[in-house]
C-alpha atoms as a PDB file:
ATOM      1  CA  UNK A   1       2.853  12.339  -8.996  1.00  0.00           C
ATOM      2  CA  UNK A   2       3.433  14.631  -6.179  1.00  0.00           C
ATOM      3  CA  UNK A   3       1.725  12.111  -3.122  1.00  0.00           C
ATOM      4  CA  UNK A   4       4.886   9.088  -4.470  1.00  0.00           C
ATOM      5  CA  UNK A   5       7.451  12.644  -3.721  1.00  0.00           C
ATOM      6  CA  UNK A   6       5.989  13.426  -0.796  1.00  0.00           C
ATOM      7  CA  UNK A   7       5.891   9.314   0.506  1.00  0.00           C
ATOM      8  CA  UNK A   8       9.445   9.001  -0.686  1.00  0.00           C
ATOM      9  CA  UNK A   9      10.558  11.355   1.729  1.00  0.00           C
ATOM     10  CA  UNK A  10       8.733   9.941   4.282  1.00  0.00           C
ATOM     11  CA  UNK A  11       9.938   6.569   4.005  1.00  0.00           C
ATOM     12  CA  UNK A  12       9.569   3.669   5.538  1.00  0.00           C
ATOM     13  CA  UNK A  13       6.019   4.418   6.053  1.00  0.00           C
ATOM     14  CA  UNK A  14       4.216   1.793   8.743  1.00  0.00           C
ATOM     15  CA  UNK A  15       0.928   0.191   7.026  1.00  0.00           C
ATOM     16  CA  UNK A  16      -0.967  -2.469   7.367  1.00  0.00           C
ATOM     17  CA  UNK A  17      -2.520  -4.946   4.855  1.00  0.00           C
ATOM     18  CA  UNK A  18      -6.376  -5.318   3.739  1.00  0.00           C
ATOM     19  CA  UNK A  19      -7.829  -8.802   4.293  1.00  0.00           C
ATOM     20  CA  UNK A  20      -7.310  -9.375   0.645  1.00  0.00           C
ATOM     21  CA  UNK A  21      -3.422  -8.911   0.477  1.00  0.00           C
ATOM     22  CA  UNK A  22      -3.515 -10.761   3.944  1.00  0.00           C
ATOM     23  CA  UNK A  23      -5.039 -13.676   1.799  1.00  0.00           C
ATOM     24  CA  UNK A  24      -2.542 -13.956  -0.724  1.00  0.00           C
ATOM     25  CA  UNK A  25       0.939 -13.045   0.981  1.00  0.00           C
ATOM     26  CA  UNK A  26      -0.494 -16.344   3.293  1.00  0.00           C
ATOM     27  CA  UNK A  27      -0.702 -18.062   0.361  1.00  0.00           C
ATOM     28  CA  UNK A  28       3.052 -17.326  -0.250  1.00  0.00           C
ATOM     29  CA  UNK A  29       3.885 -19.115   3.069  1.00  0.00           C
ATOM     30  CA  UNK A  30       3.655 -15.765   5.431  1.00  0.00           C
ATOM     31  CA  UNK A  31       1.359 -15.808   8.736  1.00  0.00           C
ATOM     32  CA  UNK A  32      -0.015 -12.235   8.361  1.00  0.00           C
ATOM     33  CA  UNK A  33      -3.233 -10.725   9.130  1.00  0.00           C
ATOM     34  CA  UNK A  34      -4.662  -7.155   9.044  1.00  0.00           C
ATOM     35  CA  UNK A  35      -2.807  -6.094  12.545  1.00  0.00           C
ATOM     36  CA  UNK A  36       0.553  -6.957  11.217  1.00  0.00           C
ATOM     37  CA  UNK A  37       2.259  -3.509  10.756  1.00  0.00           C
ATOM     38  CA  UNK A  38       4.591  -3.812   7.387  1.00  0.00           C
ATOM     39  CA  UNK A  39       7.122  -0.906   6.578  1.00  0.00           C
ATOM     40  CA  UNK A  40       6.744   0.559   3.296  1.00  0.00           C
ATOM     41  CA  UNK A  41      10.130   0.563   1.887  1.00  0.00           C
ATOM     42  CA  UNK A  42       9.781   1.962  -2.095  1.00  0.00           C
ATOM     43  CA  UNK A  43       7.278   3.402  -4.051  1.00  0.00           C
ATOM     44  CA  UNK A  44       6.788   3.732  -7.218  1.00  0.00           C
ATOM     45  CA  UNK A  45       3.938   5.373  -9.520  1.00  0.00           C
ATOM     46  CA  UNK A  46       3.608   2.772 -12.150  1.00  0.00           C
ATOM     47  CA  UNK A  47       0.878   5.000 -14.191  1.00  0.00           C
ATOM     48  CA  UNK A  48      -2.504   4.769 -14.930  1.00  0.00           C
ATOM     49  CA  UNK A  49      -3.077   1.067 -15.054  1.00  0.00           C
ATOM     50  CA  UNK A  50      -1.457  -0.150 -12.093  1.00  0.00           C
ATOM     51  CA  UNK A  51      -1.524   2.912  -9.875  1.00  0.00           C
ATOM     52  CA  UNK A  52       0.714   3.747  -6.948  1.00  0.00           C
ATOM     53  CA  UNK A  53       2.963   0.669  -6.008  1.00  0.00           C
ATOM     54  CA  UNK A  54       4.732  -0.081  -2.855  1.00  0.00           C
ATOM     55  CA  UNK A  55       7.696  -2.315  -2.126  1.00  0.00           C
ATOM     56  CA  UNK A  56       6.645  -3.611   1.262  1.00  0.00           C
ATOM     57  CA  UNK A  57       8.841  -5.141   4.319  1.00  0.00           C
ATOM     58  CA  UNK A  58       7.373  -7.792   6.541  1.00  0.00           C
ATOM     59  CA  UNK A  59      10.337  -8.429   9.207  1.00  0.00           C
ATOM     60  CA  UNK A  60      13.813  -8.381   8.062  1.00  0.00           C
ATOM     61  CA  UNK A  61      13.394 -11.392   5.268  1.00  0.00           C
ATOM     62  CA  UNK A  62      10.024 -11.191   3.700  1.00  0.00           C
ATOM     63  CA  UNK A  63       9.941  -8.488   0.834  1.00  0.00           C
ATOM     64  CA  UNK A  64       6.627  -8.076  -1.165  1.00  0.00           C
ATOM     65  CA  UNK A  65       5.277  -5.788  -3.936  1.00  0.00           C
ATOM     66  CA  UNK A  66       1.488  -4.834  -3.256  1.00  0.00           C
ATOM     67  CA  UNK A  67      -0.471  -1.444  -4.708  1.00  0.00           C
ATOM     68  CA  UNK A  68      -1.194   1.381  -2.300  1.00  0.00           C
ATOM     69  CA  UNK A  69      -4.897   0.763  -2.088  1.00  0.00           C
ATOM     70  CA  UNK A  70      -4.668  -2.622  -0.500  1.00  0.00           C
ATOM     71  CA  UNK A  71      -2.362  -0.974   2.615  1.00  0.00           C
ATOM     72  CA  UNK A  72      -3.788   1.040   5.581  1.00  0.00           C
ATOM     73  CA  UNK A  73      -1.420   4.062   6.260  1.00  0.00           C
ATOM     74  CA  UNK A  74      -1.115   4.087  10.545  1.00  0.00           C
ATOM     75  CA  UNK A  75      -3.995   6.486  11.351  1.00  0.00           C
ATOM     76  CA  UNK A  76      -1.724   9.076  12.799  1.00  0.00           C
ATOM     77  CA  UNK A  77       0.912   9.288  10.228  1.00  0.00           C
ATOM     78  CA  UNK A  78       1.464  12.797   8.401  1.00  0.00           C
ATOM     79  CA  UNK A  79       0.241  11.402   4.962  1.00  0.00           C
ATOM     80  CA  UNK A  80      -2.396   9.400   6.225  1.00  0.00           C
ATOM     81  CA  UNK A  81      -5.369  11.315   4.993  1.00  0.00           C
ATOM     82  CA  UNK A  82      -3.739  11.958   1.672  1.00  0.00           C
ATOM     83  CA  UNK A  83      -3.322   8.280   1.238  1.00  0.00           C
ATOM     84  CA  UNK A  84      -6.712   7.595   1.808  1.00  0.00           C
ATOM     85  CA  UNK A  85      -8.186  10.750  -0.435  1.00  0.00           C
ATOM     86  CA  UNK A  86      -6.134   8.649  -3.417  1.00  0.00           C
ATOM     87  CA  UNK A  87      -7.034   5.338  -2.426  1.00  0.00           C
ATOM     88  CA  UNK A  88     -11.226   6.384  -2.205  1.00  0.00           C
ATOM     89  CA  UNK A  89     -10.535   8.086  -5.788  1.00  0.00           C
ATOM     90  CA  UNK A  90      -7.937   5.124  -7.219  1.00  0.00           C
ATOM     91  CA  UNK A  91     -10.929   2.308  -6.237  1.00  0.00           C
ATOM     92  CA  UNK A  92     -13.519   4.789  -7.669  1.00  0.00           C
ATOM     93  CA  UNK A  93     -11.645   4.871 -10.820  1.00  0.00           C
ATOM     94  CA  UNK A  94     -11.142   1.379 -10.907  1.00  0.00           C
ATOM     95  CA  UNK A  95     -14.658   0.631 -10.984  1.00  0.00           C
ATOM     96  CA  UNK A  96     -15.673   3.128 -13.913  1.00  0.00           C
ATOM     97  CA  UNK A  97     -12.772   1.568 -15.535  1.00  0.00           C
ATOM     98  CA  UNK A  98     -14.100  -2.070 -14.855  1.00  0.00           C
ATOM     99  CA  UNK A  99     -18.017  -1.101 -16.524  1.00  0.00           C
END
């Protein structure tokens, strides 16, 4: 997928996480919320089921695994609007899938 090539070369990548990742990574033990910037470390396209998927860093310790469409790219980052043209079409495609 040519958005993964063009965030691998762009890595890390700062994000930050929707309220629902914020709910379970604080499950795990981790004080985040949605203005904790993460670094985006890896990605990986793990096909059509599970979409784009991102290795993420919290801090030096904390690693977690979390799919693209649950981070917010930093508004002025170079891939920022193609992140959110796949995220808009990945959820779209979610919910056909889920009917």
């Amino acid at each position: 997928m040519k958005l993964v090539k063009e965030m691998e070369k762009n890595l890390p990548i700062p994000a930050y996480p929707s309220k629902g990742l914020c709910k379970v990574i604080c499950k795990q033990g981790v004080k985040i919320d949605t203005k904790t910037e993460l670094m985006i470390s890896q990605v990986v396209d793990s096909g059509d089921i599970g979409g784009i998927v991102c290795t993420v860093l919290e801090g030096k310790d904390k690693v977690f695994v979390a799919s693209l469409t649950h981070l917010r790219i930093k508004p002025d980052h170079p891939l920022s609007e193609k992140v959110m043209t796949y995220q808009k079409r990945r959820i779209k495609h979610l919910k056909t899938c889920d009917r």
